[in-house]
Protein backbone atom coordinates (compact mmCIF):
# COMPACT_ATOMS: atom_id res chain seq x y z
CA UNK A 1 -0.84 -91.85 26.87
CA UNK A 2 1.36 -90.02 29.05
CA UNK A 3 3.73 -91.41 31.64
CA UNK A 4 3.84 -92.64 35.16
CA UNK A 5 6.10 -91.24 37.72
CA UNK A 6 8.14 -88.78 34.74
CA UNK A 7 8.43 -92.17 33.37
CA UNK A 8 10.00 -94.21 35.49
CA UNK A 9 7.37 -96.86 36.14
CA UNK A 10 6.02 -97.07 32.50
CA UNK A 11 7.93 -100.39 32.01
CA UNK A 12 7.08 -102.59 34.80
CA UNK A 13 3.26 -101.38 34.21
CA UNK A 14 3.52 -101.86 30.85
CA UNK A 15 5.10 -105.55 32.08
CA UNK A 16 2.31 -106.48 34.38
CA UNK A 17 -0.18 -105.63 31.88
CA UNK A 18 1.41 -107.60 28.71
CA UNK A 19 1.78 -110.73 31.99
CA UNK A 20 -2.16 -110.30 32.12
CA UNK A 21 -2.46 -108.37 35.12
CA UNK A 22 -5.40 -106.03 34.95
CA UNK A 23 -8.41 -104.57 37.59
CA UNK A 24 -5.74 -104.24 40.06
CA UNK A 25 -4.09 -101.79 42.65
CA UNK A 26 -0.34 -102.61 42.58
CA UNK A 27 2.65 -101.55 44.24
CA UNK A 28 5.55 -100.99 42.87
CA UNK A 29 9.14 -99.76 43.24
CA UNK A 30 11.64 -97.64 41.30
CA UNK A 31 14.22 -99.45 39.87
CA UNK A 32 17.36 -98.92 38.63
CA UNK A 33 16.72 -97.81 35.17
CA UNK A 34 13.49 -95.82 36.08
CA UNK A 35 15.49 -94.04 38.20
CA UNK A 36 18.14 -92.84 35.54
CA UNK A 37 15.06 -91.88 32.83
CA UNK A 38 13.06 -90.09 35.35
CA UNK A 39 14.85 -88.58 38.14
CA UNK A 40 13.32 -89.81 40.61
CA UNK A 41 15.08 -91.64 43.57
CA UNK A 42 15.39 -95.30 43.15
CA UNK A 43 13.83 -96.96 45.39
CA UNK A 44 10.72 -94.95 46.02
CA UNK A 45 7.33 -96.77 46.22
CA UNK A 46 3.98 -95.77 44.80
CA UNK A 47 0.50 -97.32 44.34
CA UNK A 48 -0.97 -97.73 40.83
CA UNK A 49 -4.27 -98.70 39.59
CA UNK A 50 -4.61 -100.89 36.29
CA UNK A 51 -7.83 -100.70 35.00
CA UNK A 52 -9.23 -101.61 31.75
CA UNK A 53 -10.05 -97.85 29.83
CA UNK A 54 -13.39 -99.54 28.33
CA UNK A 55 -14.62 -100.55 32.28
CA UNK A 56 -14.96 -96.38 32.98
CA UNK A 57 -18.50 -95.11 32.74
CA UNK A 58 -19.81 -94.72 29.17
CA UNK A 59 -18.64 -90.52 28.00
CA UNK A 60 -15.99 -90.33 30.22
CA UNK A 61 -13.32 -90.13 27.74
CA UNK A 62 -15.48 -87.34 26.03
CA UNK A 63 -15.69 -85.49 28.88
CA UNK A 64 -12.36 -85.79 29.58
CA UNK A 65 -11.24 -84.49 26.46
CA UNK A 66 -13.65 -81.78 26.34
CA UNK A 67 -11.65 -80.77 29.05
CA UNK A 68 -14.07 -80.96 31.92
CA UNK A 69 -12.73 -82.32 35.44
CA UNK A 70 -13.76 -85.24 36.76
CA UNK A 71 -13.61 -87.34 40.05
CA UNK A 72 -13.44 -91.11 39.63
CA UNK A 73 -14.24 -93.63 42.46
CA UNK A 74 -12.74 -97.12 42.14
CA UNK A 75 -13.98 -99.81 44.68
CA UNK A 76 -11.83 -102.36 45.82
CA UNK A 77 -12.47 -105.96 47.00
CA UNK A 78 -8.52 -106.09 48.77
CA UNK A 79 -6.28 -105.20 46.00
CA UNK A 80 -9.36 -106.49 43.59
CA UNK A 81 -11.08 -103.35 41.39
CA UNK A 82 -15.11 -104.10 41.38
CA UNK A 83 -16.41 -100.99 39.86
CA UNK A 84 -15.64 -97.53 38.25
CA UNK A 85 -18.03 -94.75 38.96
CA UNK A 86 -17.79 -91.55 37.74
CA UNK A 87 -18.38 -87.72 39.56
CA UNK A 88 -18.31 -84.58 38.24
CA UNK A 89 -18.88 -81.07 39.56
CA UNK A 90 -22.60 -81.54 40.12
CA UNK A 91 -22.23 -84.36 42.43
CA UNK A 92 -18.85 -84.59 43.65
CA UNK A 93 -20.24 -83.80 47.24
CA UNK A 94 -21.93 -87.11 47.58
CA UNK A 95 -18.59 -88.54 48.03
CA UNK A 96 -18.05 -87.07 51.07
CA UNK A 97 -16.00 -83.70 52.32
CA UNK A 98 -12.61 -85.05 51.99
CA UNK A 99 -13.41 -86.05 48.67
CA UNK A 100 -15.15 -82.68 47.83
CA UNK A 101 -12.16 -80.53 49.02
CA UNK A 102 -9.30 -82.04 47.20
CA UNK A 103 -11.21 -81.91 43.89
CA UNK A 104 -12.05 -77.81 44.80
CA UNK A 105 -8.41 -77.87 44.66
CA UNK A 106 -8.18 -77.67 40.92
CA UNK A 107 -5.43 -80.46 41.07
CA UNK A 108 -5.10 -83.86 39.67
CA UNK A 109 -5.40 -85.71 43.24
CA UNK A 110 -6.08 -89.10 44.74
CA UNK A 111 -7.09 -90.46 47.91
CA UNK A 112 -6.42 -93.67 48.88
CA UNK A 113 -8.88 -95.51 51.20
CA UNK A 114 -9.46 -99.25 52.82
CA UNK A 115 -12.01 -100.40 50.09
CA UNK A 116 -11.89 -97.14 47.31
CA UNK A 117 -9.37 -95.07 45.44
CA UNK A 118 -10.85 -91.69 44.45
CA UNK A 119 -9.19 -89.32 42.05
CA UNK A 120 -9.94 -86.03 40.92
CA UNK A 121 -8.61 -85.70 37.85
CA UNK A 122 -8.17 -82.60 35.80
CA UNK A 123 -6.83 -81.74 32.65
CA UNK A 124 -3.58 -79.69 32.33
CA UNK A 125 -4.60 -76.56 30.23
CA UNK A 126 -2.04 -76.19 26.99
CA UNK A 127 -0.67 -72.85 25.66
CA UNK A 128 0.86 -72.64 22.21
CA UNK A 129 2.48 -69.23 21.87
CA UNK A 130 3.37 -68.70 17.94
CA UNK A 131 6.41 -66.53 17.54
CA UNK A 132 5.72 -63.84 20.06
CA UNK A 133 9.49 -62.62 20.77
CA UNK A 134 10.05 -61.03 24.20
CA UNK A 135 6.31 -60.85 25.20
CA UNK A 136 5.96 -65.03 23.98
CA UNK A 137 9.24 -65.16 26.72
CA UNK A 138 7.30 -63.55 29.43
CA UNK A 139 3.78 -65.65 28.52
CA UNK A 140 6.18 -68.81 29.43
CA UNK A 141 7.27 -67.57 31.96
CA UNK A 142 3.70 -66.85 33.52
CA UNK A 143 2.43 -69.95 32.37
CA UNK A 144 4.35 -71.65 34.80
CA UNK A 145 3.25 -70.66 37.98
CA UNK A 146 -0.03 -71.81 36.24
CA UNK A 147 0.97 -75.45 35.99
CA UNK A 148 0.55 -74.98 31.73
CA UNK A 149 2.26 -77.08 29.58
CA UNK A 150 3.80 -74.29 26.93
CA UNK A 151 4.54 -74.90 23.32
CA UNK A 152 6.82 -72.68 21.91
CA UNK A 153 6.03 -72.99 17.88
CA UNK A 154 8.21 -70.67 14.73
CA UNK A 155 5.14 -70.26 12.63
CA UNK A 156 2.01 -71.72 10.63
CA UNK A 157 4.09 -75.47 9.78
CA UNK A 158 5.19 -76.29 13.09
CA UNK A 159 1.65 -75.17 14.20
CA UNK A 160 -0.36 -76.37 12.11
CA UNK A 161 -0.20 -80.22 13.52
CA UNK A 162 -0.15 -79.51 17.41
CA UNK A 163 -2.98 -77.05 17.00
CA UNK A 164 -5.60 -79.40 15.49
CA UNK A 165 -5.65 -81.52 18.65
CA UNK A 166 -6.10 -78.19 20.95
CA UNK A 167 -9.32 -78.53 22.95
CA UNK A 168 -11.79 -75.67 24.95
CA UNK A 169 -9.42 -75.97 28.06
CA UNK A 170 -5.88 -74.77 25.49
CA UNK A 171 -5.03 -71.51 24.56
CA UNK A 172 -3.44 -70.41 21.22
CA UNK A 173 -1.39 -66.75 21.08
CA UNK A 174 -0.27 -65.79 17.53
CA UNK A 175 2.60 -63.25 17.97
CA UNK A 176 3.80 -63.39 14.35
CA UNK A 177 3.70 -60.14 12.49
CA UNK A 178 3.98 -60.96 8.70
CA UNK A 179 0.67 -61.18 7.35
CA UNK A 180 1.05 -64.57 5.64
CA UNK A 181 2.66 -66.42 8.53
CA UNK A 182 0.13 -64.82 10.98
CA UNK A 183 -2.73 -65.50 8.58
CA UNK A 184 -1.53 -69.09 8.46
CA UNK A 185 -0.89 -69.52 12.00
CA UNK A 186 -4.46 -68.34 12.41
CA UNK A 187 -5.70 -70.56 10.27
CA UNK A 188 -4.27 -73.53 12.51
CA UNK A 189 -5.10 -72.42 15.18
CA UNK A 190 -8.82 -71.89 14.45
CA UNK A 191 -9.06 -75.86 12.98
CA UNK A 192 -8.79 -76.97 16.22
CA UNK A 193 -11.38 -76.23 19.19
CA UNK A 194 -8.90 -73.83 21.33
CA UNK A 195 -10.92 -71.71 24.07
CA UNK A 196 -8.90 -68.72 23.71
CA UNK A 197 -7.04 -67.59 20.33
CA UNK A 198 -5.31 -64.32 20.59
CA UNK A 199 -3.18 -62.39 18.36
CA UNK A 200 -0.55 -59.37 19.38
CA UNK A 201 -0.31 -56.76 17.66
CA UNK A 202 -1.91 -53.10 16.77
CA UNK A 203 -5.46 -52.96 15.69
CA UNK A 204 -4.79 -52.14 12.36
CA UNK A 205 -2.54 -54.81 12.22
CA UNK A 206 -4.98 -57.26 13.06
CA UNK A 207 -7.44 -55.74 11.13
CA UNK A 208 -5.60 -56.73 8.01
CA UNK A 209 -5.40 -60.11 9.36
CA UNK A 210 -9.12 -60.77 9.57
CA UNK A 211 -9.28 -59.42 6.19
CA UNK A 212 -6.94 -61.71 4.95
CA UNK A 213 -8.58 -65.02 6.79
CA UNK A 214 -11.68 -63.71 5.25
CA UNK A 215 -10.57 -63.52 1.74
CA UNK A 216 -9.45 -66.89 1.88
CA UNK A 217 -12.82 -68.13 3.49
CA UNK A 218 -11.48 -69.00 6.69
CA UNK A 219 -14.12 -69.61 9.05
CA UNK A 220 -14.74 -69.04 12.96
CA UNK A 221 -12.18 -65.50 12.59
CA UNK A 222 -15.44 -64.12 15.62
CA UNK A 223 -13.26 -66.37 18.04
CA UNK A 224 -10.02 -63.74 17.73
CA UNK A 225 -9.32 -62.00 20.54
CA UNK A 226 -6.95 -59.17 18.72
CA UNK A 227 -4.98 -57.50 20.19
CA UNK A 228 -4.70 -59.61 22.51
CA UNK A 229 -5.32 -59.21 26.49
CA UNK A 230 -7.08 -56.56 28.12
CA UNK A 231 -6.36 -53.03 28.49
CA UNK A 232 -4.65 -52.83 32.13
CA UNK A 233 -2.26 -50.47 30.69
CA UNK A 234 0.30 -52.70 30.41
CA UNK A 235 3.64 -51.94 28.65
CA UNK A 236 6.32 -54.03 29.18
CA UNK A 237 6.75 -57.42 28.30
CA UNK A 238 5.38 -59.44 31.77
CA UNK A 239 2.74 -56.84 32.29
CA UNK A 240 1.44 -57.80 28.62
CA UNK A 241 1.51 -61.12 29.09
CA UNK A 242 -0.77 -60.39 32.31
CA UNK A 243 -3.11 -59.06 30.30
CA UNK A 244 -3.66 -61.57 27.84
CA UNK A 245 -3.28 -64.54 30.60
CA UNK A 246 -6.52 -62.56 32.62
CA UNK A 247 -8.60 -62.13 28.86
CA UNK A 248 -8.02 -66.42 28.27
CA UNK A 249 -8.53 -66.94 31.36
CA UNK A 250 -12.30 -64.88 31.29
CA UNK A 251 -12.81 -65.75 28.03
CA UNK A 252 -12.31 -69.61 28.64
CA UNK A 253 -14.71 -69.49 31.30
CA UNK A 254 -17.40 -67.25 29.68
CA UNK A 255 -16.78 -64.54 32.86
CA UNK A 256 -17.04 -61.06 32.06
CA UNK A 257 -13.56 -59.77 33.43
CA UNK A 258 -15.48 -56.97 35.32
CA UNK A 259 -13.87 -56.14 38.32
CA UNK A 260 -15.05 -58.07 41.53
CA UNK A 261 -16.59 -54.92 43.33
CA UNK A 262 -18.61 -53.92 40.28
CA UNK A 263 -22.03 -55.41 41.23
């Protein structure tokens, strides 16, 4: 799943592992090839860790999915793995303060030690912004910054298969104004476990949308946030996109959006 280095190590990993290497930390050097797929300067060295997904903690992958960081210590006997222990929020201080402050970081991080390798890893939040014209420009834009992988997706088709997989950390905008195509793209977006599902527009507007996912028994329409964003008086294009990046944000992490000095 994913790649190594923008993909320039996936090969020789994927090459150690089919030669029955496994429970291991390698090194290993860009080559030629990786160099011209990924970018990245050949030559340049990095560490990697091979370890068997089934010898990680029993849940892990759930929690991982459910989007929740985690912090993962691997022991090492020389270049040997011996164990996989898992940390989460809870406990992460056991591990020390190093340990502690690059996973307050937010980041996807390793440290590198004599006899451990711990990484904080967290998920990359996902936003899918459905049509959305100018103000679906500016929310890629902002998403950047962010570190937000963006998909841009035309309507309800295209959406329909990359929302499903959305999990609590994603975020779905619907910017579409024809009431089937929104309706659809609604639809989509609600089959999948998204923590924030917004859709632009006026109130009456998505008024008849709700209506319409109604009629056609659509369930979960309680998790639309429409309009989207909150009311910061926001009128062009970036400034709207503010607004709905500070509701996902609040509404993804169950916090009121009060303002900090309001006690």
């Amino acid at each position: 799943m994913g790649t190594l280095l923008g993909g320039a190590l996936d090969d020789q990993i994927a090459g150690l592992v089919a030669g029955g290497v496994t429970r291991r930390l390698v090194g290993v050097t860009v080559d030629t090839v990786g160099a011209l797929v990924s970018g990245v300067p050949e030559g340049t060295g990095a560490q990697c860790l091979i370890v068997p997904a089934s010898d990680f903690p029993d849940g892990t992958w759930d929690e991982v999915f459910a989007g929740r960081p985690v912090c993962f210590v691997v022991q090492l006997d020389g270049d040997q793995v011996t164990s996989v222990d898992r940390y989460g929020e809870a406990n992460v201080a056991d591990l020390g303060e190093e340990a502690a402050r690059v996973f307050s970081r937010g980041v996807t991080a390793s440290i590198v030690e004599e006899d451990r390798v711990v990484t904080s890893l967290w998920p990359v939040p996902r936003l899918a912004v459905v049509g959305g014209g100018s103000i679906g420009d500016a929310l890629e834009a902002a998403a950047g910054p962010l570190g937000w992988q963006v998909h841009r997706l035309a309507g309800p088709a295209d959406a329909a298969p990359v929302l499903l997989g959305f999990g609590v950390l994603d975020l779905v905008v619907v910017g579409i104004h024809e009431l089937g195509a929104a309706g659809g793209a609604l639809t989509a977006a609600l089959s999948g476990s998204a923590g924030y599902v917004g859709a632009l527009g006026t109130p009456e507007m998505n008024a008849s949308r709700l209506d319409w996912l109604v009629s056609r028994g659509v369930e979960g329409i309680e998790r639309i946030h429409g309009p989207a964003g909150l009311d910061l008086g926001a009128r062009r294009p970036a400034e709207v996109a503010i607004a709905i990046i500070a509701e996902a944000l609040a509404a993804r992490s169950g916090h009121s959006a009060r303002p900090l000095g309001v006690r």
